[in-house]
N, C-alpha and C. Protein backbone atom coordinates (compact mmCIF):
# COMPACT_ATOMS: atom_id res chain seq x y z
N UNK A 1 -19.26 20.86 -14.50
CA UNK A 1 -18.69 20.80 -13.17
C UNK A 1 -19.77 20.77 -12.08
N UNK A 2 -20.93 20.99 -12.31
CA UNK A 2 -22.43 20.81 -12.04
C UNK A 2 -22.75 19.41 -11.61
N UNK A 3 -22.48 18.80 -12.30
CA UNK A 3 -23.13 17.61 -12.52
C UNK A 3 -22.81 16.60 -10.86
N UNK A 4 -23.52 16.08 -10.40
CA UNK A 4 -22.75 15.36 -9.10
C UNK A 4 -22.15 13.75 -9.48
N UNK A 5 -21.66 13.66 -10.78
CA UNK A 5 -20.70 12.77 -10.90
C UNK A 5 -19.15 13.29 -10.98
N UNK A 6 -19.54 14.76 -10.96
CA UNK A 6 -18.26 15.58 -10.78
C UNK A 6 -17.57 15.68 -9.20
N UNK A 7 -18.47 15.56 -8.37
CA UNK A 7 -18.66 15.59 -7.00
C UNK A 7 -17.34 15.38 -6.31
N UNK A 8 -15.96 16.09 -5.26
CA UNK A 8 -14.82 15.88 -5.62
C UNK A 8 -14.82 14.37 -4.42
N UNK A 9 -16.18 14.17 -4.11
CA UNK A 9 -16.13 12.78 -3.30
C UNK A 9 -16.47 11.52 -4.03
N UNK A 10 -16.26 11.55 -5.20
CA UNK A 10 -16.50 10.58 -6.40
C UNK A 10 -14.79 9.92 -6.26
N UNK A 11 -14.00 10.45 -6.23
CA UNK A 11 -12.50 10.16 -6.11
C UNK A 11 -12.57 9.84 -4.26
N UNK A 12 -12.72 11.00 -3.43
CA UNK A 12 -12.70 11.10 -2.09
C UNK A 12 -13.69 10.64 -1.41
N UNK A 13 -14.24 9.08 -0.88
CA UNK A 13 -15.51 8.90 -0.49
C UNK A 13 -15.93 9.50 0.55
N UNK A 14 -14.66 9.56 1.65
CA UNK A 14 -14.20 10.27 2.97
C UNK A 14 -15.16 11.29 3.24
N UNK A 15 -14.83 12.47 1.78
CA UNK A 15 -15.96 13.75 1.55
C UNK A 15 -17.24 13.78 1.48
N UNK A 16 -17.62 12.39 1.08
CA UNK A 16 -19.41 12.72 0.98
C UNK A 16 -20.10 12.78 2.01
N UNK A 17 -21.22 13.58 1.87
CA UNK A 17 -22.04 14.34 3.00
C UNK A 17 -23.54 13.53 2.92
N UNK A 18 -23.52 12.97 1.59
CA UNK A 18 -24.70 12.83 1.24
C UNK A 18 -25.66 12.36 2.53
N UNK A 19 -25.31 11.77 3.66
CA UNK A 19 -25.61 10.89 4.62
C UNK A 19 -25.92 12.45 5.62
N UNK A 20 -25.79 13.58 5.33
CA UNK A 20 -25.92 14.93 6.37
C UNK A 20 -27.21 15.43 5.50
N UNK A 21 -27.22 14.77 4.37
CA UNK A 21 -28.79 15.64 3.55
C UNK A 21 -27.80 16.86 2.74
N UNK A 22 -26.31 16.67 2.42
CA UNK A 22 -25.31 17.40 1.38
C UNK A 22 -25.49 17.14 0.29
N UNK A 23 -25.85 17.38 -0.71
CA UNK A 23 -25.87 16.59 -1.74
C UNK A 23 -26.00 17.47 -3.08
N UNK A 24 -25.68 17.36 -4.41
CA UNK A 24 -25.53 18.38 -5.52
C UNK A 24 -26.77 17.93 -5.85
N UNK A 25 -27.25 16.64 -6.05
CA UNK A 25 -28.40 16.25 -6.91
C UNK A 25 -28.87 14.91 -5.72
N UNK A 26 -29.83 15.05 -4.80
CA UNK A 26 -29.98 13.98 -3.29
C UNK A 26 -30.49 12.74 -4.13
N UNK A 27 -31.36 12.89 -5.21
CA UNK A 27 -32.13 11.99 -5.57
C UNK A 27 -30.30 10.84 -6.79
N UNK A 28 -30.12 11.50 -7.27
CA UNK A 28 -28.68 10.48 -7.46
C UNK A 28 -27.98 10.05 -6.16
N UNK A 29 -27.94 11.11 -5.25
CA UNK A 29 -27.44 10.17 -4.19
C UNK A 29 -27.89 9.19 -3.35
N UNK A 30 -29.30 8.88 -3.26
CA UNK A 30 -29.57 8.03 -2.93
C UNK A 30 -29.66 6.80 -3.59
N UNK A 31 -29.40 6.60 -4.90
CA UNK A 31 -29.06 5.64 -5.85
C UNK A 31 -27.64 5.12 -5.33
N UNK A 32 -26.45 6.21 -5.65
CA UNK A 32 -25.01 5.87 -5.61
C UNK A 32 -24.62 6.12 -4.38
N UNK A 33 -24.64 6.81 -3.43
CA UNK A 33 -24.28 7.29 -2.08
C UNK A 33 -24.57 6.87 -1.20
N UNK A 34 -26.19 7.08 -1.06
CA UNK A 34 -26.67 6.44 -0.09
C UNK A 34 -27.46 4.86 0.43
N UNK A 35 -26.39 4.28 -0.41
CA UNK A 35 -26.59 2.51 -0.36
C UNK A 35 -25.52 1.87 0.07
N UNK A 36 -25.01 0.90 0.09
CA UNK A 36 -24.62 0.02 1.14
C UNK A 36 -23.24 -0.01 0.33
N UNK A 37 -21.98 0.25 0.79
CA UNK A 37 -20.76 0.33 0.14
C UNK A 37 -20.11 -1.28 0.71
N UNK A 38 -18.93 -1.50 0.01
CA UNK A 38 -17.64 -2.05 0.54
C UNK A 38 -16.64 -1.75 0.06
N UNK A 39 -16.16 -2.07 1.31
CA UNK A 39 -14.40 -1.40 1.89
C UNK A 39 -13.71 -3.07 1.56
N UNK A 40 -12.68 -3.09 0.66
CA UNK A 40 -11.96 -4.28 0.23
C UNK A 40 -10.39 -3.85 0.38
N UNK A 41 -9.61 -5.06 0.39
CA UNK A 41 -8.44 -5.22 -0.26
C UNK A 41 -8.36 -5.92 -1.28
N UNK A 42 -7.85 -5.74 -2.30
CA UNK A 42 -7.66 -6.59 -3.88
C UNK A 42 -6.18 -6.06 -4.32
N UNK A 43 -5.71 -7.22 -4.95
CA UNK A 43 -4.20 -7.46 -5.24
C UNK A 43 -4.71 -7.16 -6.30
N UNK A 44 -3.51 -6.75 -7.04
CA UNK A 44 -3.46 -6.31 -8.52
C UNK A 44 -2.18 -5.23 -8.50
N UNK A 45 -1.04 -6.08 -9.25
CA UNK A 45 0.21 -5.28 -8.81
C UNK A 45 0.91 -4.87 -7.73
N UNK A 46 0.18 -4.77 -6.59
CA UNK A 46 0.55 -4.49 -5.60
C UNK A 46 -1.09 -4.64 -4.49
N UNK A 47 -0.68 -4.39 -2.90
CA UNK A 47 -2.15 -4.52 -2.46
C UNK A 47 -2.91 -3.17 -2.07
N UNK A 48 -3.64 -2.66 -2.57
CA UNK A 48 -4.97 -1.47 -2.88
C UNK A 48 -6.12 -1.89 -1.81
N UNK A 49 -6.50 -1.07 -1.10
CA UNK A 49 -7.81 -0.90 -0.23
C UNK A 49 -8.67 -0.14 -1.50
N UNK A 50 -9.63 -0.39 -0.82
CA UNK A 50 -10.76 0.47 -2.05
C UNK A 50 -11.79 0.65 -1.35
N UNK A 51 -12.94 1.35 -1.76
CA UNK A 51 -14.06 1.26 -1.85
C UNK A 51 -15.20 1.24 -3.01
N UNK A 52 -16.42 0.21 -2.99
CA UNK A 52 -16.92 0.49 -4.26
C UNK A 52 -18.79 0.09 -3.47
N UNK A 53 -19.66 0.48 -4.25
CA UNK A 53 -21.04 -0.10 -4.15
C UNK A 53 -21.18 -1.47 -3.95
N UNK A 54 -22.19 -2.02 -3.38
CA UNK A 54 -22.27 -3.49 -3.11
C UNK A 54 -22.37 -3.89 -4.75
N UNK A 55 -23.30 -2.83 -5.38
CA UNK A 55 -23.79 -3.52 -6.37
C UNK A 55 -22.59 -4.03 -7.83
N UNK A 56 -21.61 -3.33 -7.47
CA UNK A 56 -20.41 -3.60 -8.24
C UNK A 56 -19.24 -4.64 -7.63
N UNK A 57 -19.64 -5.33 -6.77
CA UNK A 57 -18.61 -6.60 -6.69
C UNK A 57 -19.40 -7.61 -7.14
N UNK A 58 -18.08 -8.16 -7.83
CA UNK A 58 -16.96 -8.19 -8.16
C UNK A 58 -16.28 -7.34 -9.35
N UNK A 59 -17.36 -6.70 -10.06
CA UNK A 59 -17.08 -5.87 -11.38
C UNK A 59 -15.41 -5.07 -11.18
N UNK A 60 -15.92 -4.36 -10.08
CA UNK A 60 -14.60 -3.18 -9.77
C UNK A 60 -13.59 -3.60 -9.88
N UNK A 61 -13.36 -4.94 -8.98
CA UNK A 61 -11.82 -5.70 -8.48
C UNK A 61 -11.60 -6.22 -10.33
N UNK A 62 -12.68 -6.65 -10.96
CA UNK A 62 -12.12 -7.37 -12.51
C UNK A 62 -11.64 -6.04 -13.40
N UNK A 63 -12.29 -5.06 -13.43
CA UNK A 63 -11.85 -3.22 -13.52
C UNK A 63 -10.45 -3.25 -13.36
N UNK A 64 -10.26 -3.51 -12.16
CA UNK A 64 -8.75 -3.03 -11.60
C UNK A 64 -7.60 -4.04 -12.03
N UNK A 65 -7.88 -5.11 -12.75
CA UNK A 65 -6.95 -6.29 -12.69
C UNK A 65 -6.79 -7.04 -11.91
N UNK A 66 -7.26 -6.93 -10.80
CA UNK A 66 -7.17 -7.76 -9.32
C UNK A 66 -7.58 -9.37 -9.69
N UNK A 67 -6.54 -10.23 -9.13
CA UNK A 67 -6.34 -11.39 -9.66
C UNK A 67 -6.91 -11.88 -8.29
N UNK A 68 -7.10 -11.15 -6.71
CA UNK A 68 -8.11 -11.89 -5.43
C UNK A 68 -8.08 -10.50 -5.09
N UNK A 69 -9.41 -10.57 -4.11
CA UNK A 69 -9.86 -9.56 -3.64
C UNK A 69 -10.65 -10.22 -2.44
N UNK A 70 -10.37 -9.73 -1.23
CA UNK A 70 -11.68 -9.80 -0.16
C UNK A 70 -12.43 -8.84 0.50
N UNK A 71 -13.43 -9.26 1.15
CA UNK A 71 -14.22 -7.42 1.38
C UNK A 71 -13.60 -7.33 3.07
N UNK A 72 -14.12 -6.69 3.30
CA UNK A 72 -13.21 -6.35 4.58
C UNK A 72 -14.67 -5.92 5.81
N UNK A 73 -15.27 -4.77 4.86
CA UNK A 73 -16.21 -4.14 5.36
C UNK A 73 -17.94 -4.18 4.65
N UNK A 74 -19.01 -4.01 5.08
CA UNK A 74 -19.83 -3.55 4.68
C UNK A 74 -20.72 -2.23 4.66
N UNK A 75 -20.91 -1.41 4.56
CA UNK A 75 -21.57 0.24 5.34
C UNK A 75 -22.54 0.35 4.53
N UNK A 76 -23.52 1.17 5.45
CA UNK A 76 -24.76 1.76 5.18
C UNK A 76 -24.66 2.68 3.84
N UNK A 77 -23.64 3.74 4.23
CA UNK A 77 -23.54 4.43 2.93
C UNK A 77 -21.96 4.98 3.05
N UNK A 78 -21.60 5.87 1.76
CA UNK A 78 -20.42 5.96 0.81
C UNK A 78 -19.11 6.20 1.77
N UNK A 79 -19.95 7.82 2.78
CA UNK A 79 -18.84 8.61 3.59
C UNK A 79 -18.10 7.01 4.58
N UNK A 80 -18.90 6.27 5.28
CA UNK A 80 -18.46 6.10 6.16
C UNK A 80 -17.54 4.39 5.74
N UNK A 81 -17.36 3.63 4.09
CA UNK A 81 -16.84 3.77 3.52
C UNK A 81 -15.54 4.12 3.47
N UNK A 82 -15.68 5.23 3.18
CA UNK A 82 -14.64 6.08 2.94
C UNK A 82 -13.35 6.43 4.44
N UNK A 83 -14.33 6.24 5.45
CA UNK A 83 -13.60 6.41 6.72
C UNK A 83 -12.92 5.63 7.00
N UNK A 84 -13.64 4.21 6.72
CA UNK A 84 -12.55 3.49 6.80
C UNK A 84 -11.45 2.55 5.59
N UNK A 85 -12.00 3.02 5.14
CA UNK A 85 -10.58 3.28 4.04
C UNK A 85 -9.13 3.94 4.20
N UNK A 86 -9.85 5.39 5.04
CA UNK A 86 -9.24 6.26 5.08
C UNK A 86 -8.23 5.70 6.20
N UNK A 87 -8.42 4.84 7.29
CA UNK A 87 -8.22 4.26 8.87
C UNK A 87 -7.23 3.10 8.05
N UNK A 88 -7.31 2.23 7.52
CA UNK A 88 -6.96 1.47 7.01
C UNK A 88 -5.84 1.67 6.07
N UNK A 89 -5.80 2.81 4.97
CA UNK A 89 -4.59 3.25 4.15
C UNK A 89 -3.09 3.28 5.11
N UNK A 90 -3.85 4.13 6.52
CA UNK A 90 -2.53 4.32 7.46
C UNK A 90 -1.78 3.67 7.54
């Protein structure tokens, strides 16, 4: 439960701090956290906002079943991401 892939902002990007110097393990977060996210919509059953790493599109959306996907957003890092995800779900 240690581990910062446990991190409860791994599910919640919204939560990560990593971008405040928060971090369980900083040096993983600057790998996964603190790099350049996108904020998408991708169909697959229905339409899903997401967020994932640059370095995983298109991987994620083929993950999810998503038959189209477009990005919406680009960000510096995870939290802010997550914000607007969070702006966007509404």
């Amino acid at each position: 439960m240690k581990l910062p892939q446990t991190d409860p902002s791994v599910i919640n990007t919204e939560k990560n701090q990593a971008h405040l110097g928060i971090s369980r393990d900083m040096e993983w977060s600057k790998k996964h956290d603190l790099i350049e996210h996108v904020v998408y919509l991708a169909l697959s059953g229905g339409l899903k906002v997401g967020v994932t790493r640059h370095t995983q599109v298109p991987t994620r959306w083929i993950d999810q079943g998503a038959h189209s996907a477009i990005e919406l957003a680009r960000t510096p890092h995870r939290n802010l991401a997550g914000q607007v995800e969070v702006e966007l779900k509404k």
